[in-house]
PDB file of N, CA and C in Angstrom:
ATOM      1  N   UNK A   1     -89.708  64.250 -74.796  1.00  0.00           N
ATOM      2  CA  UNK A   1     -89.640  65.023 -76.015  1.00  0.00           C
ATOM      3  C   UNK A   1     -89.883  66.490 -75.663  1.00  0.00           C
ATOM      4  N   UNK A   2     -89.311  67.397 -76.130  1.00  0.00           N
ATOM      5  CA  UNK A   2     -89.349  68.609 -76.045  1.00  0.00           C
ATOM      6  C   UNK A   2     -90.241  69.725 -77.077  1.00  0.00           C
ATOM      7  N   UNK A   3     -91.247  70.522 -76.896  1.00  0.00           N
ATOM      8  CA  UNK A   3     -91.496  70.817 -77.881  1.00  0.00           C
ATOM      9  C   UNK A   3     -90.969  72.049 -78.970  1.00  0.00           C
ATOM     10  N   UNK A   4     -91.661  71.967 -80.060  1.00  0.00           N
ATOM     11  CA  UNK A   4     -90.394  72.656 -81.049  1.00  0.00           C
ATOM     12  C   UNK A   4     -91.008  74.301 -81.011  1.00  0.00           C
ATOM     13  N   UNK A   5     -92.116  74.370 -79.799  1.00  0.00           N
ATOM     14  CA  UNK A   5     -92.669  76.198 -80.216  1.00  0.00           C
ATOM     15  C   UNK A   5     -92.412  76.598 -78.928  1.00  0.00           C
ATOM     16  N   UNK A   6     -92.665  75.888 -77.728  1.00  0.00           N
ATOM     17  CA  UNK A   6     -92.284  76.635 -76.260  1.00  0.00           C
ATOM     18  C   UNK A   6     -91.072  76.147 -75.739  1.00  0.00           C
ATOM     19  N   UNK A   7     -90.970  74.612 -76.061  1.00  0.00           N
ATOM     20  CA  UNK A   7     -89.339  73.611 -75.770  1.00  0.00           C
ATOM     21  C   UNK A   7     -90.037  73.486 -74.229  1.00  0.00           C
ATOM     22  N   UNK A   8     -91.394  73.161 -74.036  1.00  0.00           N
ATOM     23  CA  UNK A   8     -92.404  72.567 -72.879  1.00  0.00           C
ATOM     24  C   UNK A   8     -92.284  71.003 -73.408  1.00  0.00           C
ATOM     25  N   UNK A   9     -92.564  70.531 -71.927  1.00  0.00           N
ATOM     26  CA  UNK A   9     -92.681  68.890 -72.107  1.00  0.00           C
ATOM     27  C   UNK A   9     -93.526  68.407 -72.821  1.00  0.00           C
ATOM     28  N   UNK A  10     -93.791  67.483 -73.699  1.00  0.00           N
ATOM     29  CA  UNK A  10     -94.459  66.836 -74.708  1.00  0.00           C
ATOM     30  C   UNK A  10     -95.045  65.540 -73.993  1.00  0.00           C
ATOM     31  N   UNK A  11     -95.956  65.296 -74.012  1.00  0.00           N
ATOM     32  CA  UNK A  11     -96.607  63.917 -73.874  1.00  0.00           C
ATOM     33  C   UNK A  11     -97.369  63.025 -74.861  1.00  0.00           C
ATOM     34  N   UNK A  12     -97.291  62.021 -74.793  1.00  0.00           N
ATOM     35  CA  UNK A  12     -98.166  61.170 -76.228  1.00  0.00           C
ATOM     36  C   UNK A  12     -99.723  61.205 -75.555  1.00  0.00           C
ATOM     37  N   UNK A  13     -99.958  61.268 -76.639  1.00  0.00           N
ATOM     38  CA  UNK A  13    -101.457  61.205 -76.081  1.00  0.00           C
ATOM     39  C   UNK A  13    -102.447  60.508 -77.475  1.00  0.00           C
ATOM     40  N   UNK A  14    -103.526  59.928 -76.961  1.00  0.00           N
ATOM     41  CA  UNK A  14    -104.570  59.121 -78.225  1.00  0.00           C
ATOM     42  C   UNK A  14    -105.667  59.986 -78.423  1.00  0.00           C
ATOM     43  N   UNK A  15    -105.760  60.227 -79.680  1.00  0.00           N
ATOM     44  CA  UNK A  15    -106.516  61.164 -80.269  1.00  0.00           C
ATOM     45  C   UNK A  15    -107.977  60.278 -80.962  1.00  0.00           C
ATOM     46  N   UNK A  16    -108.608  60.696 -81.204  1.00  0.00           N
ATOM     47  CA  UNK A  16    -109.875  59.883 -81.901  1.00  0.00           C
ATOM     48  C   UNK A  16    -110.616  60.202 -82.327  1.00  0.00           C
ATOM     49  N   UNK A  17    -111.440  60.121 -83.239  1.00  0.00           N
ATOM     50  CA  UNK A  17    -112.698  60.600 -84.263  1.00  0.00           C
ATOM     51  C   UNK A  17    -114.073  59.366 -84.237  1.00  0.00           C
ATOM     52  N   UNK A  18    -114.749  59.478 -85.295  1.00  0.00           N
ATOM     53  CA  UNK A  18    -115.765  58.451 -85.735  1.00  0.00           C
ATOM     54  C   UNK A  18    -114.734  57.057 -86.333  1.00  0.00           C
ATOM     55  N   UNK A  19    -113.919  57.286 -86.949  1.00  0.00           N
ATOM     56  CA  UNK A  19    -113.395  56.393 -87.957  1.00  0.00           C
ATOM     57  C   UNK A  19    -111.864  56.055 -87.557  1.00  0.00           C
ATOM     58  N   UNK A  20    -111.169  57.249 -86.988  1.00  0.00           N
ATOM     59  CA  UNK A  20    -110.025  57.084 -86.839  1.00  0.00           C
ATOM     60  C   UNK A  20    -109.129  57.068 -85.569  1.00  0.00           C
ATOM     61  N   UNK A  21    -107.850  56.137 -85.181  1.00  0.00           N
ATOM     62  CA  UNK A  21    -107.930  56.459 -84.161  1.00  0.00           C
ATOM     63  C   UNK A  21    -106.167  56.890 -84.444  1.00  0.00           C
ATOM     64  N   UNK A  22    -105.557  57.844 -83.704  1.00  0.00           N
ATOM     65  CA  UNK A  22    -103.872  57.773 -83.960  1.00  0.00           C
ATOM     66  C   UNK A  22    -103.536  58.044 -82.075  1.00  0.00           C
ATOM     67  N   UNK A  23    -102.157  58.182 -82.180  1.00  0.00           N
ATOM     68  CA  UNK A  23    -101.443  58.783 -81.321  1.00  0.00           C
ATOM     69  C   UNK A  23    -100.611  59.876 -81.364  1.00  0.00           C
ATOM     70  N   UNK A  24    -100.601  60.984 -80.859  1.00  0.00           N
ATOM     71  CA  UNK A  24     -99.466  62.280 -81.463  1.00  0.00           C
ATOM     72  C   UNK A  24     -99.348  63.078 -80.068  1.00  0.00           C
ATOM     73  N   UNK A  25     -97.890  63.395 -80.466  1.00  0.00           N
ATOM     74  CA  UNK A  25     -97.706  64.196 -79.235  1.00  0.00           C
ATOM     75  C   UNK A  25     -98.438  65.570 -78.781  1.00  0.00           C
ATOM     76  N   UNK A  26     -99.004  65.713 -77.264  1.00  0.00           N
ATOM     77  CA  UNK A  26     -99.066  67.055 -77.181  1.00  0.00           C
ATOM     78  C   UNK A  26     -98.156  67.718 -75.831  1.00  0.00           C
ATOM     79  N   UNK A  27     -97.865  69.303 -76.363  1.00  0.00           N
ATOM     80  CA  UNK A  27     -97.324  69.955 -75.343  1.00  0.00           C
ATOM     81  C   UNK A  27     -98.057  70.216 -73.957  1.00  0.00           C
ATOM     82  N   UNK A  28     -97.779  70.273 -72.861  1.00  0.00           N
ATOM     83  CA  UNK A  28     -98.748  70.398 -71.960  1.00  0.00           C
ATOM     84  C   UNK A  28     -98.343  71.606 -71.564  1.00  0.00           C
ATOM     85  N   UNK A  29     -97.718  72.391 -72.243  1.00  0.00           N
ATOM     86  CA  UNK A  29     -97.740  73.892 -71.459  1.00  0.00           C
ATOM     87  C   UNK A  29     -98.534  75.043 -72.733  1.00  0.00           C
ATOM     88  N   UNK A  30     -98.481  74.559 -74.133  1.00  0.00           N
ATOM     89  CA  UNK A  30     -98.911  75.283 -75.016  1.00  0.00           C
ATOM     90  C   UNK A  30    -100.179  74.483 -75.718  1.00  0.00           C
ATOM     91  N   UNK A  31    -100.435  73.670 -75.881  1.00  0.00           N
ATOM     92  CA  UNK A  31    -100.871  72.478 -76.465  1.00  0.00           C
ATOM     93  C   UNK A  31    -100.418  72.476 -77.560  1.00  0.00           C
ATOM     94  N   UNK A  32     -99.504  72.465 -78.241  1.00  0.00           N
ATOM     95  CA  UNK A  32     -99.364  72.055 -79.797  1.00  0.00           C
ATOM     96  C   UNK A  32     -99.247  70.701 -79.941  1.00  0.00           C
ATOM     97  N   UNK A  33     -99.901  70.377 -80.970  1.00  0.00           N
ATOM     98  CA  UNK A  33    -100.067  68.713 -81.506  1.00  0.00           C
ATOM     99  C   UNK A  33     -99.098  68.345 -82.272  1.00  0.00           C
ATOM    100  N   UNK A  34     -98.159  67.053 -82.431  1.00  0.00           N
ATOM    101  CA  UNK A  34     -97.117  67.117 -82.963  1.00  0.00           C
ATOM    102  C   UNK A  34     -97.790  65.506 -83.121  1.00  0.00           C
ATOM    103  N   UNK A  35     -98.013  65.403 -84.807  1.00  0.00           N
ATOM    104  CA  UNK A  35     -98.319  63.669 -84.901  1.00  0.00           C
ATOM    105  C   UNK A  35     -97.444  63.240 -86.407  1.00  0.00           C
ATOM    106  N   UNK A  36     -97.234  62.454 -86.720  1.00  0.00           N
ATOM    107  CA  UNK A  36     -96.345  61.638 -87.699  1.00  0.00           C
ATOM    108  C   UNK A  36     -96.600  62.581 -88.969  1.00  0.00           C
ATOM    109  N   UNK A  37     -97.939  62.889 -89.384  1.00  0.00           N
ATOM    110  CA  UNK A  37     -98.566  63.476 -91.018  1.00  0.00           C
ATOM    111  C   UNK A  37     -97.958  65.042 -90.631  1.00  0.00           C
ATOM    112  N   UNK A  38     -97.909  65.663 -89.655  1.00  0.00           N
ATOM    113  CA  UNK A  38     -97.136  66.778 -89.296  1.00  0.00           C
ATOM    114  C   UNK A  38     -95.633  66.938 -89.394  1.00  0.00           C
ATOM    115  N   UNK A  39     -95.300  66.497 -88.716  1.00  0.00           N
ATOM    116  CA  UNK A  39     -93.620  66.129 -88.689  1.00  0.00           C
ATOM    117  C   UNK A  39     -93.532  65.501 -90.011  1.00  0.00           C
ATOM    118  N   UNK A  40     -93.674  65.103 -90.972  1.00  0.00           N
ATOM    119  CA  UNK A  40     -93.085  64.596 -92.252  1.00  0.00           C
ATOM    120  C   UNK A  40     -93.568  65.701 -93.184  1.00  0.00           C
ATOM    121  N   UNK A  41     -94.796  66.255 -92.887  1.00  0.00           N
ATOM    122  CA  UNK A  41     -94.979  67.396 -94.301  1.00  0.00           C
ATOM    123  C   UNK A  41     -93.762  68.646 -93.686  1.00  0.00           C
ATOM    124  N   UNK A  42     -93.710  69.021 -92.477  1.00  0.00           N
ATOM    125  CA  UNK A  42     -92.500  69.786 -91.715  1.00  0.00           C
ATOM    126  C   UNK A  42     -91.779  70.075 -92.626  1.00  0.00           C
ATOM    127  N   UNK A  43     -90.796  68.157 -92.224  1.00  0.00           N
ATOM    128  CA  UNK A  43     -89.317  67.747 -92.839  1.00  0.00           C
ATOM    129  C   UNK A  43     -89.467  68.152 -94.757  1.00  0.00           C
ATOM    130  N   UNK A  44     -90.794  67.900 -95.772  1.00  0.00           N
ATOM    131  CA  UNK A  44     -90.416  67.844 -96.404  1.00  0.00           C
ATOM    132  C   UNK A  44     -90.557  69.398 -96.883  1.00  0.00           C
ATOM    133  N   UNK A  45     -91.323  70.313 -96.289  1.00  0.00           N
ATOM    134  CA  UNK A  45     -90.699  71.829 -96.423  1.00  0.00           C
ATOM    135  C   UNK A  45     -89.840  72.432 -95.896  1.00  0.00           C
ATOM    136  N   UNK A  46     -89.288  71.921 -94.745  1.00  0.00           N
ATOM    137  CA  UNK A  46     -87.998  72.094 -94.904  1.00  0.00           C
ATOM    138  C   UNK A  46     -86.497  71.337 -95.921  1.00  0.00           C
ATOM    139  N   UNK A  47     -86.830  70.548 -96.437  1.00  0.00           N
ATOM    140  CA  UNK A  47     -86.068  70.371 -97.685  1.00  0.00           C
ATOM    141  C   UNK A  47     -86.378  70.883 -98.675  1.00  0.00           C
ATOM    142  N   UNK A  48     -87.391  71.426 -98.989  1.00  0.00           N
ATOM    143  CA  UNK A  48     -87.900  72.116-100.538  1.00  0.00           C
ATOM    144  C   UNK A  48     -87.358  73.244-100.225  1.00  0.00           C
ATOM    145  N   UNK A  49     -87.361  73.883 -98.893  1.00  0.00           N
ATOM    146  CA  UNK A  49     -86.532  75.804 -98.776  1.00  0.00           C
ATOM    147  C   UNK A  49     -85.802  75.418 -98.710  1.00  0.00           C
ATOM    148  N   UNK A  50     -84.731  74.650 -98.348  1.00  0.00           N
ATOM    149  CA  UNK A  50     -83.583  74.663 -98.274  1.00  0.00           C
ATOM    150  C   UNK A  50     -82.982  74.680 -99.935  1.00  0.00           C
ATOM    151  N   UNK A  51     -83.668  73.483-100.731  1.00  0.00           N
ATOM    152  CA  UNK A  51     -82.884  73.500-101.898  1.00  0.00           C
ATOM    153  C   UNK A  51     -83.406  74.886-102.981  1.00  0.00           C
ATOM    154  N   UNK A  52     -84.229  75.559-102.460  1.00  0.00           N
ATOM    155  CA  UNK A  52     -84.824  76.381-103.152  1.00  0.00           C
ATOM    156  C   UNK A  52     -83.369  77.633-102.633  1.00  0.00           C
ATOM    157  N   UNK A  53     -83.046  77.555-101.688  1.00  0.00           N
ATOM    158  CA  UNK A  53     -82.228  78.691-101.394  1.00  0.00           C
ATOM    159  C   UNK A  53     -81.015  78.091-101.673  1.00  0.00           C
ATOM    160  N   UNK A  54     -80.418  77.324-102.003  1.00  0.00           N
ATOM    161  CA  UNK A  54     -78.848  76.912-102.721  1.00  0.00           C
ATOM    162  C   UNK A  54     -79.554  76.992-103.833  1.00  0.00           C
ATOM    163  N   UNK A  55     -80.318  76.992-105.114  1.00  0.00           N
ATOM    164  CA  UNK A  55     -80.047  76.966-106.504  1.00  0.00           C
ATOM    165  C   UNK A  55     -80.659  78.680-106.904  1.00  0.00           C
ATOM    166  N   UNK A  56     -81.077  79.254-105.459  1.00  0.00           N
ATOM    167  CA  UNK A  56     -81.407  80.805-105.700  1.00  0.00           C
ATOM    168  C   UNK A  56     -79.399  81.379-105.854  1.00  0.00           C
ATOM    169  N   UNK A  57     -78.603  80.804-105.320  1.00  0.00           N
ATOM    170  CA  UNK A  57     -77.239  81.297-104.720  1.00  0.00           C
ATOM    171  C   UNK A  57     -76.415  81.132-105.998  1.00  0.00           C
TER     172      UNK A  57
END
């Protein structure tokens, strides 16, 4: 996977707390964290600007 701020290699990696445990990608040249609750709030602002800029037109 490539990442979407340097386009550096991405690795999965397990993340963990008291309570919780996930998996999400990180960059190993920038560290940016890229996990599922990220990438879907992303996708859904990028559909809200998008339709916000066709009914601005």
């Amino acid at each position: 996977m490539e990442c979407p701020k340097c386009k550096g290699m991405m690795m999965l990696e397990r993340f963990s707390d008291f309570f919780l445990v996930f998996y999400a990608w990180k960059c190993i040249n920038c560290g940016a964290i890229i996990d599922r609750t990220i990438s879907n709030n992303r996708r859904k602002s990028l559909s809200a600007r998008e339709s916000r800029t066709v009914a601005a037109r």
